[in-house]
N, C-alpha and C. Protein backbone atom coordinates (compact mmCIF):
# COMPACT_ATOMS: atom_id res chain seq x y z
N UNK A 1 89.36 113.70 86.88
CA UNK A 1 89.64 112.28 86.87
C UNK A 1 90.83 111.94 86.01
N UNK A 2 90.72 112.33 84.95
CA UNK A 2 92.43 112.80 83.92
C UNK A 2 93.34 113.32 84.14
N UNK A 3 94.25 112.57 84.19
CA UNK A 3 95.92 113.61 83.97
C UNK A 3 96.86 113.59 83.06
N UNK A 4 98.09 114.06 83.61
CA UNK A 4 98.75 113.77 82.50
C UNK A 4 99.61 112.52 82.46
N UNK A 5 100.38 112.02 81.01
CA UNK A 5 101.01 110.64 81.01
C UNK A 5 102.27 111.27 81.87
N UNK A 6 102.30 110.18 82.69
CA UNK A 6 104.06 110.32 83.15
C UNK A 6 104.99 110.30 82.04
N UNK A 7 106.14 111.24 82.21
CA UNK A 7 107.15 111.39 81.72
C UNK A 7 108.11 110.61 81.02
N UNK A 8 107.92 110.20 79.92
CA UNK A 8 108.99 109.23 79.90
C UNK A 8 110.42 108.56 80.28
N UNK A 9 110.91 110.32 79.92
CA UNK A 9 112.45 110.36 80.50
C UNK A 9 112.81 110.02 82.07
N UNK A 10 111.68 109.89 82.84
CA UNK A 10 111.43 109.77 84.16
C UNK A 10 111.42 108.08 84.48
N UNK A 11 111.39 107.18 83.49
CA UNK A 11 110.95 106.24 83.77
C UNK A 11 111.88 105.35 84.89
N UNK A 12 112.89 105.40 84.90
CA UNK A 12 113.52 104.74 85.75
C UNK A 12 113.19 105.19 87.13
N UNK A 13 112.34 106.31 87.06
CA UNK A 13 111.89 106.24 88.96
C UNK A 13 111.35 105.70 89.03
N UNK A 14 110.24 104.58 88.44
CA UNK A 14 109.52 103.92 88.32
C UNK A 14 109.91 102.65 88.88
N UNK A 15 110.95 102.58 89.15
CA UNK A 15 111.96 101.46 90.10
C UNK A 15 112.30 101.72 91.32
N UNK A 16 112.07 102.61 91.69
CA UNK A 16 112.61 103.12 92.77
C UNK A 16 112.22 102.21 93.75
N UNK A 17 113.10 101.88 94.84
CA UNK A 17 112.91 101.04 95.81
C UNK A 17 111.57 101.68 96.77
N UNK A 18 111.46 102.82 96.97
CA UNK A 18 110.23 102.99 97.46
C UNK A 18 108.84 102.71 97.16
N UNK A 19 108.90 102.54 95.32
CA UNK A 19 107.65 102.24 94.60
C UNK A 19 107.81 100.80 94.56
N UNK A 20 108.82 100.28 94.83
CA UNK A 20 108.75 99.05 94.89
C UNK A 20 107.84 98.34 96.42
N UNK A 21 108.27 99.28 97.46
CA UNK A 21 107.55 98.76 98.60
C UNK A 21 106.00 98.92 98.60
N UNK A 22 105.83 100.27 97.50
CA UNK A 22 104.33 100.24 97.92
C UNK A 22 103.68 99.35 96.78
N UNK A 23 104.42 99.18 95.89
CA UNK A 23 103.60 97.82 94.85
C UNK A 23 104.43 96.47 94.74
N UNK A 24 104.50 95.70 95.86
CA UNK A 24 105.42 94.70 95.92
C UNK A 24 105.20 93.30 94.68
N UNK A 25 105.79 92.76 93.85
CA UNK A 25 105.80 92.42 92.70
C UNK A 25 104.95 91.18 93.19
N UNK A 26 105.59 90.10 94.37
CA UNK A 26 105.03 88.97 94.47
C UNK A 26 103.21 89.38 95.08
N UNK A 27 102.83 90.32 95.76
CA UNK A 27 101.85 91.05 96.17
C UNK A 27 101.08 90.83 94.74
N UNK A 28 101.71 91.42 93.87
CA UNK A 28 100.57 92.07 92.69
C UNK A 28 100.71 90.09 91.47
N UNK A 29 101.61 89.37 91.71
CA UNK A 29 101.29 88.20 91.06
C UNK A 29 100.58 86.89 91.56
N UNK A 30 100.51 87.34 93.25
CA UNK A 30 99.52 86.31 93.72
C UNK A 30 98.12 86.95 93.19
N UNK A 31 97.67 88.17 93.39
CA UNK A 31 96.32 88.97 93.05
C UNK A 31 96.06 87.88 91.64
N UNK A 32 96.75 87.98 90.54
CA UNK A 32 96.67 87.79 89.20
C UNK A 32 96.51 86.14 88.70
N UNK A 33 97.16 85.33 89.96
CA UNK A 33 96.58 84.11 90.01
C UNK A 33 97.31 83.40 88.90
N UNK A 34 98.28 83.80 87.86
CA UNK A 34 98.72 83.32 86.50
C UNK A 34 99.12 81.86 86.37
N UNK A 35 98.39 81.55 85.05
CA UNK A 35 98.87 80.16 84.79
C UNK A 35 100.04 79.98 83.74
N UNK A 36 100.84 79.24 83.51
CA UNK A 36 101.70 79.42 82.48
C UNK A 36 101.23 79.46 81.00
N UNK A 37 100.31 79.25 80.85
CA UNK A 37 99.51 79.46 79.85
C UNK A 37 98.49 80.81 79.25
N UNK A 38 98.55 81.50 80.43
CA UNK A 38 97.44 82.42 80.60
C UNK A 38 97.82 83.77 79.04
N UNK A 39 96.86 84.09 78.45
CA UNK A 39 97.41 85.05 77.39
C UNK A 39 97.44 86.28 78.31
N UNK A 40 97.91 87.23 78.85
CA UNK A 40 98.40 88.20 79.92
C UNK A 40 98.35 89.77 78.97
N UNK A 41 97.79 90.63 79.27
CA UNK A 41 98.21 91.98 78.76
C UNK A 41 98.13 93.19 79.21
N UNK A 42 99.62 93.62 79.83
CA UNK A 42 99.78 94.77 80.88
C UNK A 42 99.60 96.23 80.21
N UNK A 43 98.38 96.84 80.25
CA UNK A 43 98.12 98.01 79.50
C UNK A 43 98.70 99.20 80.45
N UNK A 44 99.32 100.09 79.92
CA UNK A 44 99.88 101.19 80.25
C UNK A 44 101.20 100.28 81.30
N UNK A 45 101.79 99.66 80.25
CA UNK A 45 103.15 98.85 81.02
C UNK A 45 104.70 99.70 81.49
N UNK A 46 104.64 100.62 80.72
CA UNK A 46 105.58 101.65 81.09
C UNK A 46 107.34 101.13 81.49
N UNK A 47 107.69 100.95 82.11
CA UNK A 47 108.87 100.31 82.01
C UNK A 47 109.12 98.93 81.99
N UNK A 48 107.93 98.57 82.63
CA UNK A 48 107.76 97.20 82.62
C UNK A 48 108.32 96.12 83.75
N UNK A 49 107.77 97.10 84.74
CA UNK A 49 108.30 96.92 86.59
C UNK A 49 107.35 95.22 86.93
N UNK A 50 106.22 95.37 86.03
CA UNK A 50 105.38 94.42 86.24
C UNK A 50 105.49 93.38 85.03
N UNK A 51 105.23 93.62 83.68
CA UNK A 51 105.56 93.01 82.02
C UNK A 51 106.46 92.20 82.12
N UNK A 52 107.58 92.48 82.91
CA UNK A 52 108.66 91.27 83.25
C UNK A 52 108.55 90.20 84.17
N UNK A 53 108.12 90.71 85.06
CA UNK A 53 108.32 89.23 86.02
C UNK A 53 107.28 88.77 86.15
N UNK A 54 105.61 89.42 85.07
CA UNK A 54 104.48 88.06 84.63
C UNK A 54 105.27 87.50 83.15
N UNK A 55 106.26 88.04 82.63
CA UNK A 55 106.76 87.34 81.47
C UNK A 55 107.53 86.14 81.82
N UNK A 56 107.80 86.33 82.94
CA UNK A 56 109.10 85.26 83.19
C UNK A 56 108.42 84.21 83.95
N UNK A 57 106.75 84.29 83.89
CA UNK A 57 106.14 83.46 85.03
C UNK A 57 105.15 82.89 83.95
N UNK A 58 105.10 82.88 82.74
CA UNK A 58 103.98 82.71 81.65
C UNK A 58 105.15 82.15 80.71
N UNK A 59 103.99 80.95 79.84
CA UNK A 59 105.05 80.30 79.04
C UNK A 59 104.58 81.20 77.25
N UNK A 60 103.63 82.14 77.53
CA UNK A 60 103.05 82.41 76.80
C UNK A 60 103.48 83.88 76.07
N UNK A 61 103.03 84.29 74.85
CA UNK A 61 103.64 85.93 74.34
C UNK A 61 102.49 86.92 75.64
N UNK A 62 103.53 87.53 76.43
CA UNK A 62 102.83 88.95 77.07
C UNK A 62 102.38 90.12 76.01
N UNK A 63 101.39 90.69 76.13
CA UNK A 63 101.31 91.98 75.40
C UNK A 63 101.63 93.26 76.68
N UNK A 64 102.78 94.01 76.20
CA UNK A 64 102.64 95.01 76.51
C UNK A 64 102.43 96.77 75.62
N UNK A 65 101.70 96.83 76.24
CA UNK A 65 100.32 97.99 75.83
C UNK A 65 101.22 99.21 76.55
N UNK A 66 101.05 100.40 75.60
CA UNK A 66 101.82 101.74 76.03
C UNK A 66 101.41 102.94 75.02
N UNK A 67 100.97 103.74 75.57
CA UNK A 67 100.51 105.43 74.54
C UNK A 67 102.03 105.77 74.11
N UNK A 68 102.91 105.83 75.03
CA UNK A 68 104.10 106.14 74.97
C UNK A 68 105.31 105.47 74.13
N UNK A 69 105.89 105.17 73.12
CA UNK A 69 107.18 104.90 72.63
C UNK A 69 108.41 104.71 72.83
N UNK A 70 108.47 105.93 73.54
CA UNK A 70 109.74 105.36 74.79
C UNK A 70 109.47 105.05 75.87
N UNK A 71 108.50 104.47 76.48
CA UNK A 71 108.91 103.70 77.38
C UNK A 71 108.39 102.27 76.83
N UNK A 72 108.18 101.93 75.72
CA UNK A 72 108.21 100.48 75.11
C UNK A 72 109.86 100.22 74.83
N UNK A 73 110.04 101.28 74.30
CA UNK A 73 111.60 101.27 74.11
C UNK A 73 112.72 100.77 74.99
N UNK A 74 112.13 101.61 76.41
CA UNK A 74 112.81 100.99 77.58
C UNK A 74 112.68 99.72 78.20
N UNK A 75 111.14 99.44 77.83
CA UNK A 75 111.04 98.29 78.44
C UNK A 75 111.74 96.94 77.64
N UNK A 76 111.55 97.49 76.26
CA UNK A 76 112.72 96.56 75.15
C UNK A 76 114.30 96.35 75.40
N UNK A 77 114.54 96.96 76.11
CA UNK A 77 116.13 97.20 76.43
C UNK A 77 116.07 96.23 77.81
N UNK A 78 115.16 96.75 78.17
CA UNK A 78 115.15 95.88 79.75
C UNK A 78 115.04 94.77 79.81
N UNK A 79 113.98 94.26 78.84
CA UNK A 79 113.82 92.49 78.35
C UNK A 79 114.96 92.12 77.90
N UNK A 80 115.90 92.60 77.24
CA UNK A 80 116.78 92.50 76.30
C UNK A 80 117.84 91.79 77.39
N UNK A 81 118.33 93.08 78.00
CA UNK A 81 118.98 92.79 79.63
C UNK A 81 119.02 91.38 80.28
N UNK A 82 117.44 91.30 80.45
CA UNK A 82 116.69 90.15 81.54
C UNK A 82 116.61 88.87 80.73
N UNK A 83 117.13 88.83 79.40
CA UNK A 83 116.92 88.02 78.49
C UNK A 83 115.58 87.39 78.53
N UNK A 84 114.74 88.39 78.12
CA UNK A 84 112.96 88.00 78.59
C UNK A 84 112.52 88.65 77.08
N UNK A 85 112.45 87.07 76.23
CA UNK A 85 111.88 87.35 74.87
C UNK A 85 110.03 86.83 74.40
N UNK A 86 109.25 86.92 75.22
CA UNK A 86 108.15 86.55 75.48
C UNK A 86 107.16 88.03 75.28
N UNK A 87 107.42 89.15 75.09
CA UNK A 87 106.82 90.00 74.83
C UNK A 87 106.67 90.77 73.40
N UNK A 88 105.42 91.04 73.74
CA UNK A 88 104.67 91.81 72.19
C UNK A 88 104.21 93.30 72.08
N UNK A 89 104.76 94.14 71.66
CA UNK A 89 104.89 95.48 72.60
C UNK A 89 104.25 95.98 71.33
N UNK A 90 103.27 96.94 72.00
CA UNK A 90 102.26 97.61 71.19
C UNK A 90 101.95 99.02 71.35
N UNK A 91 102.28 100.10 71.29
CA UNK A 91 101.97 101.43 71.56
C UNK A 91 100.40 101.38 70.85
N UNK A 92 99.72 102.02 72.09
CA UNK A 92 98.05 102.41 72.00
C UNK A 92 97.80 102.95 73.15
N UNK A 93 96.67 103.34 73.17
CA UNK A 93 95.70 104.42 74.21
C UNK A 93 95.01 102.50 74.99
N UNK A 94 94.54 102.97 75.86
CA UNK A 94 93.67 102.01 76.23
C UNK A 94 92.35 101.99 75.79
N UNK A 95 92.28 103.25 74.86
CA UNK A 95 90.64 103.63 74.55
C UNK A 95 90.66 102.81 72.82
N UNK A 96 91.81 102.38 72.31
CA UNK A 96 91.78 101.55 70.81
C UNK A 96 92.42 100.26 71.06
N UNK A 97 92.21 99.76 72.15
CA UNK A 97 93.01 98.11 72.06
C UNK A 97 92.44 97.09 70.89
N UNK A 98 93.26 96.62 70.67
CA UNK A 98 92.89 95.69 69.21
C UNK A 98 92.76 94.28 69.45
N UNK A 99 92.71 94.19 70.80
CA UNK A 99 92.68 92.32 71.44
C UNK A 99 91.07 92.10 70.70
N UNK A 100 91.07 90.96 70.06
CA UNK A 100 90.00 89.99 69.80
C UNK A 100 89.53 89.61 71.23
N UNK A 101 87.67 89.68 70.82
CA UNK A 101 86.64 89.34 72.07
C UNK A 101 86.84 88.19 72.42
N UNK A 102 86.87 87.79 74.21
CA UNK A 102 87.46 86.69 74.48
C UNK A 102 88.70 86.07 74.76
N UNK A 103 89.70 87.06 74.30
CA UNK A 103 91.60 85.98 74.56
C UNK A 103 91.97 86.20 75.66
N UNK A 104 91.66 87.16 76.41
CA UNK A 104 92.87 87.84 77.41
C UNK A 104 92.49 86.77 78.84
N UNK A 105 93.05 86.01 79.08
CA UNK A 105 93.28 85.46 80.76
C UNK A 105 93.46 86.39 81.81
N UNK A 106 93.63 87.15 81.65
CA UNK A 106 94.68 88.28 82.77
C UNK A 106 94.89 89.50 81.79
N UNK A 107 94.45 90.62 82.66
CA UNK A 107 94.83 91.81 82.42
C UNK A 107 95.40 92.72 83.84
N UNK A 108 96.53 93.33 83.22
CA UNK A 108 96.74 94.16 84.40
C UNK A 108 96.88 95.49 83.93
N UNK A 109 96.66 96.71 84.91
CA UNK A 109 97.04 98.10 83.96
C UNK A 109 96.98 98.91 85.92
N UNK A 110 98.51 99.26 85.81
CA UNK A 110 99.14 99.69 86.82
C UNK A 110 98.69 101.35 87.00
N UNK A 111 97.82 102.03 87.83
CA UNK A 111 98.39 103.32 87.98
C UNK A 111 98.38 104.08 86.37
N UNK A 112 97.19 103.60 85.83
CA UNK A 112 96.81 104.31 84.65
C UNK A 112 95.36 104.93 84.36
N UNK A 113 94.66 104.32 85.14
CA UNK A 113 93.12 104.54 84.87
C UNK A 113 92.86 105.90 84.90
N UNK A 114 93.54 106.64 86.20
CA UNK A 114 93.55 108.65 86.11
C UNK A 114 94.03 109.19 85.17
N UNK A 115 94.62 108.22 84.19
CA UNK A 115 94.93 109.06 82.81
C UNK A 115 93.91 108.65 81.74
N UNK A 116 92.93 108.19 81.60
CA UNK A 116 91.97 107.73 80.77
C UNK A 116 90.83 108.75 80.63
N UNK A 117 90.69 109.57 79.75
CA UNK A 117 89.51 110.31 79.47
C UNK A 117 87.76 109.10 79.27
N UNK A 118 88.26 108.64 78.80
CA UNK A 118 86.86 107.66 78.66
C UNK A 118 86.88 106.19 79.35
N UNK A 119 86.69 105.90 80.64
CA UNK A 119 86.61 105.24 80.95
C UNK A 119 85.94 103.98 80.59
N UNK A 120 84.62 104.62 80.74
CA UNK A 120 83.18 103.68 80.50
C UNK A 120 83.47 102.98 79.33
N UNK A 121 84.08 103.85 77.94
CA UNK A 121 84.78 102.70 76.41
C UNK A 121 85.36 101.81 77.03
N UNK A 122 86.19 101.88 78.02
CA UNK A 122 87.30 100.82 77.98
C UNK A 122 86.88 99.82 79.21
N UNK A 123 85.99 99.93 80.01
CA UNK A 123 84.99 99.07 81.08
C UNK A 123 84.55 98.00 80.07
N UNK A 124 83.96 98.87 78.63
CA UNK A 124 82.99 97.93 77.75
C UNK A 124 83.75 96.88 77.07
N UNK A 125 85.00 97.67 76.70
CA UNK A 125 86.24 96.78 75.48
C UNK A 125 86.49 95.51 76.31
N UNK A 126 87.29 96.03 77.76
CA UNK A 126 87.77 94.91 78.64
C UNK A 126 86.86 93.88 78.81
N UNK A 127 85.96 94.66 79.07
CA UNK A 127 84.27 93.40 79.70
C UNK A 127 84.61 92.65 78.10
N UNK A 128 84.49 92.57 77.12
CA UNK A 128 84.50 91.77 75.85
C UNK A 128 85.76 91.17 76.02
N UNK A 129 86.71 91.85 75.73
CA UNK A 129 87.92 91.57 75.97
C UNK A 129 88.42 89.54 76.76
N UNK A 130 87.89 90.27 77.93
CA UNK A 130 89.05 89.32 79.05
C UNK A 130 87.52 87.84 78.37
N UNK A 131 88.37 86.87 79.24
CA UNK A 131 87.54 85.61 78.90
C UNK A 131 86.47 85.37 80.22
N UNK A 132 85.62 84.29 79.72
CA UNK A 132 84.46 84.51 80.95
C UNK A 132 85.20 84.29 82.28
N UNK A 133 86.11 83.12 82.17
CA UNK A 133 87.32 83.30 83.98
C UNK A 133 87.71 83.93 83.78
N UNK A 134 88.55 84.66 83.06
CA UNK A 134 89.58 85.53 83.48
C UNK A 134 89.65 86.91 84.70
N UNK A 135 90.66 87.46 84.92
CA UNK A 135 90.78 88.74 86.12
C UNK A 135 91.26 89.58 85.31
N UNK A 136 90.84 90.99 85.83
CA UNK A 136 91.35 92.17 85.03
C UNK A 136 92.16 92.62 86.52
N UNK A 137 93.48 93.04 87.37
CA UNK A 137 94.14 93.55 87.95
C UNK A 137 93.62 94.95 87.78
N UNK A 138 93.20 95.54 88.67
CA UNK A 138 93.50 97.52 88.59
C UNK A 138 94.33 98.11 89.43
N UNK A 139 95.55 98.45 89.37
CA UNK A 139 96.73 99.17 90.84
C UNK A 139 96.19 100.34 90.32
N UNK A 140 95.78 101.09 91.36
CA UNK A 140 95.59 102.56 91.58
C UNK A 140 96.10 103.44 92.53
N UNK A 141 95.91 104.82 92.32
CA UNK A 141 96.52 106.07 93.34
C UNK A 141 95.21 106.19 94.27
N UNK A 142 95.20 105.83 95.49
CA UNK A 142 94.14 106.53 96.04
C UNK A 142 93.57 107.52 96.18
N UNK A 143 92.64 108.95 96.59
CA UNK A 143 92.58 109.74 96.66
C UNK A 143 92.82 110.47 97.81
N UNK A 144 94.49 110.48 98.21
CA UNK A 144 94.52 110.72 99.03
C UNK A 144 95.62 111.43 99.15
N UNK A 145 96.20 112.60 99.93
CA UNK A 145 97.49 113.00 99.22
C UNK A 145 98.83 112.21 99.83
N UNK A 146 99.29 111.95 99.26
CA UNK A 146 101.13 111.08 98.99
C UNK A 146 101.52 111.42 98.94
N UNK A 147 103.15 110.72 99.09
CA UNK A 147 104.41 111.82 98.79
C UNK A 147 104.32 111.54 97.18
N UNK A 148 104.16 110.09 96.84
CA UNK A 148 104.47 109.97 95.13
C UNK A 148 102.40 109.68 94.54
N UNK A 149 103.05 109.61 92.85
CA UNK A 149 101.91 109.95 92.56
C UNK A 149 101.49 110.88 92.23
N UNK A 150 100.20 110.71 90.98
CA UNK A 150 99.94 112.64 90.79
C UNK A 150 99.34 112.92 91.68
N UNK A 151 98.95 114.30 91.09
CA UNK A 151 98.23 115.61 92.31
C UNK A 151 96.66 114.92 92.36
N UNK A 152 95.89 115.00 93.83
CA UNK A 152 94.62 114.66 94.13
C UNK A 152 93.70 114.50 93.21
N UNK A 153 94.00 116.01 92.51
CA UNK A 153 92.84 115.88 91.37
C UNK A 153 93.06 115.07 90.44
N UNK A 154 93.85 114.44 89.75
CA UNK A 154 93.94 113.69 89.13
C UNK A 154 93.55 112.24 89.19
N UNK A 155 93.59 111.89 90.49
CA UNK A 155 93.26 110.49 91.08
C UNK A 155 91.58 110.43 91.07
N UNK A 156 91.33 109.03 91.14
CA UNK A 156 90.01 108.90 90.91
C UNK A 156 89.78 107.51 92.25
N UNK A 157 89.00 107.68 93.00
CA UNK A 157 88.99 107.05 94.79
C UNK A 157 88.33 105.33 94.26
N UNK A 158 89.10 104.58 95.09
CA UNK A 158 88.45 103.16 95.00
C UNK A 158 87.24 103.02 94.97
N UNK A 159 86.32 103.59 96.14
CA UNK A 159 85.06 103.81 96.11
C UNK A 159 84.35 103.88 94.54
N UNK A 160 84.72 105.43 93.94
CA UNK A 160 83.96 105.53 92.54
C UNK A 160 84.69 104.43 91.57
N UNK A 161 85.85 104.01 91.50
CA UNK A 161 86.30 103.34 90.53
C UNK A 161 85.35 101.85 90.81
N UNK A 162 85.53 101.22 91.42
CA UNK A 162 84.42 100.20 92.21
C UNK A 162 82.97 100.57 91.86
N UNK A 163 83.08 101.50 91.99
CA UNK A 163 80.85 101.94 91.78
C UNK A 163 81.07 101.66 90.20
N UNK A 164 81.70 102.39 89.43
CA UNK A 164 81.60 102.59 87.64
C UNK A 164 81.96 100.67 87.33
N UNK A 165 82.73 100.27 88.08
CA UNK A 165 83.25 99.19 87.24
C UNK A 165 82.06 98.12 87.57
N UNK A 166 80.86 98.21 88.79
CA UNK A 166 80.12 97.32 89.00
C UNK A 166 78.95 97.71 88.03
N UNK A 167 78.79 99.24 87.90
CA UNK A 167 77.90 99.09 87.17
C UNK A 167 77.96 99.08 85.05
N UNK A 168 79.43 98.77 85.13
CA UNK A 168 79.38 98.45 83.99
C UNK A 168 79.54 96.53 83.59
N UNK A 169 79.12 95.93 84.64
CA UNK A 169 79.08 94.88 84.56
C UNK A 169 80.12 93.74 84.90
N UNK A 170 80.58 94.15 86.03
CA UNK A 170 82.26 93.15 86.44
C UNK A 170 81.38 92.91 88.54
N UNK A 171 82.21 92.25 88.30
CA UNK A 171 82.46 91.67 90.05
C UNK A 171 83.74 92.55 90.29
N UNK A 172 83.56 92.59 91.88
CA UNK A 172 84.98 93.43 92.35
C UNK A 172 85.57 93.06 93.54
N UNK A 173 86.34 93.02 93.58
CA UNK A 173 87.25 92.84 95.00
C UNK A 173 88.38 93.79 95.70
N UNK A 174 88.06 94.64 96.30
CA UNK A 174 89.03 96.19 96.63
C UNK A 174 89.92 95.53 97.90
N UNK A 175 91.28 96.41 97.54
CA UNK A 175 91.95 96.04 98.41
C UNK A 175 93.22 97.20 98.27
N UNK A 176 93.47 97.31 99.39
CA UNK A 176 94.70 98.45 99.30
C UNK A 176 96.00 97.67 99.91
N UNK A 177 97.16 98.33 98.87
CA UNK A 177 98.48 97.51 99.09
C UNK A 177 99.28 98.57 100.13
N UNK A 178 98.78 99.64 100.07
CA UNK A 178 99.31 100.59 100.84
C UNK A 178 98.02 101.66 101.04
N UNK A 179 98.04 102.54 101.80
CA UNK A 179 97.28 103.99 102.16
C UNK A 179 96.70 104.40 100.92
N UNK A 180 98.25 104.62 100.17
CA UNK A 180 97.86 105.22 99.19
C UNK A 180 97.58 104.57 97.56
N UNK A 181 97.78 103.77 97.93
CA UNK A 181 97.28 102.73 96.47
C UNK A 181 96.53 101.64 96.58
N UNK A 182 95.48 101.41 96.08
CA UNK A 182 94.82 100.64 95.96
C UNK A 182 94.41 99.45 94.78
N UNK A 183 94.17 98.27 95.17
CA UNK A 183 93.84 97.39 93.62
C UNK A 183 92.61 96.87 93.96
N UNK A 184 91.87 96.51 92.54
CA UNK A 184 90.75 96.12 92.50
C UNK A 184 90.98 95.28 91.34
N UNK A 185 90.24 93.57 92.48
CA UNK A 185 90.74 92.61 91.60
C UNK A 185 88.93 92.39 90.73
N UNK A 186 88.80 92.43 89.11
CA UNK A 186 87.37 92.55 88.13
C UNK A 186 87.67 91.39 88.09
N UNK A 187 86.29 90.34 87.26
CA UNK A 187 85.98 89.66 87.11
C UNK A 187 84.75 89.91 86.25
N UNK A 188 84.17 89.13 84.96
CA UNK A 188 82.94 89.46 84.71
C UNK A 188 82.13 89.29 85.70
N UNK A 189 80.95 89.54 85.72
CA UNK A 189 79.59 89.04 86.88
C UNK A 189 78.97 87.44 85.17
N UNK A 190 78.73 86.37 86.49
CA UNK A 190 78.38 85.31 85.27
C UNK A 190 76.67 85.86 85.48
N UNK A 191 76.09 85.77 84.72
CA UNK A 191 74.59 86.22 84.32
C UNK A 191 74.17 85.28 83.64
């Protein structure tokens, strides 16, 4: 279900017009529903293909969340560029996020979950985490083989990601943007 972090030095493929078709930006900001107000935090943001254009759509500080250093780095250069000063850039695992229970409006975390050794921690953090409306976004690799994307084994299938996330207490809504990627829009379940 684990792999490894993408490459840093790699990050600009991460633009690539092909990854652009299979995760189309306005695609993944209707899913997210954002208000200009919404507190927003893109975990495992990586260049920040997505961190930018919910920054430029929010009147609010974005958190972007990254294990990695350089690619906060990059994505700092890139805001810099885009003149997009609305972000709060935080290197962490997704397994130690430090958000207070309750703030988050919106969470998104792109094509990271197959790198997470402990899932179920971070089902529990988020479930605290996001607010009773709020949406948690999940873009994932399907399990299926691609040209891009890691290797099979690494991917973890909508199906099980959907089974773990209902039974750790969320609502779900699956949907694939392409073959090979899939999102699943969370929600708490109200009880």
């Amino acid at each position: 279900m684990t792999g490894d972090l993408f490459e840093h030095h790699k990050a600009s493929k991460l633009l690539d017009p092909k990854r652009q078709e299979l995760v189309p930006v306005d695609k993944v900001l209707e899913l997210l529903k954002l208000n200009k107000d919404d507190i927003v935090a893109d975990l495992g943001c990586g260049n920040g293909y997505l961190t930018l254009p919910i920054a430029k759509t929010v009147e609010t500080k974005v958190q972007a969340v990254d294990l990695q250093q350089e690619m906060l780095e990059y994505l700092k250069h890139r805001a810099t560029e885009e003149n997009v000063d609305n972000i709060i850039y935080e290197k962490s695992s997704l397994e130690y996020l430090s958000f207070n229970k309750g703030t988050l409006d919106k969470i998104v975390s792109a094509f990271v979950l197959h790198e997470v050794p402990d899932l179920i921690k971070v089902f529990q953090d988020l479930h605290d985490m996001l607010k009773e409306d709020g949406i948690w976004l999940i873009l994932d690799w399907e399990k299926v083989e691609s040209e891009m994307g890691p290797p099979l084994n690494h991917r973890i299938s909508s199906e099980e990601l959907d089974r773990q996330l209902q039974s750790s207490g969320f609502h779900t809504i699956v949907g694939h943007l392409h073959p090979s990627a899939y999102y699943i829009v969370v929600r708490k379940n109200n009880r």
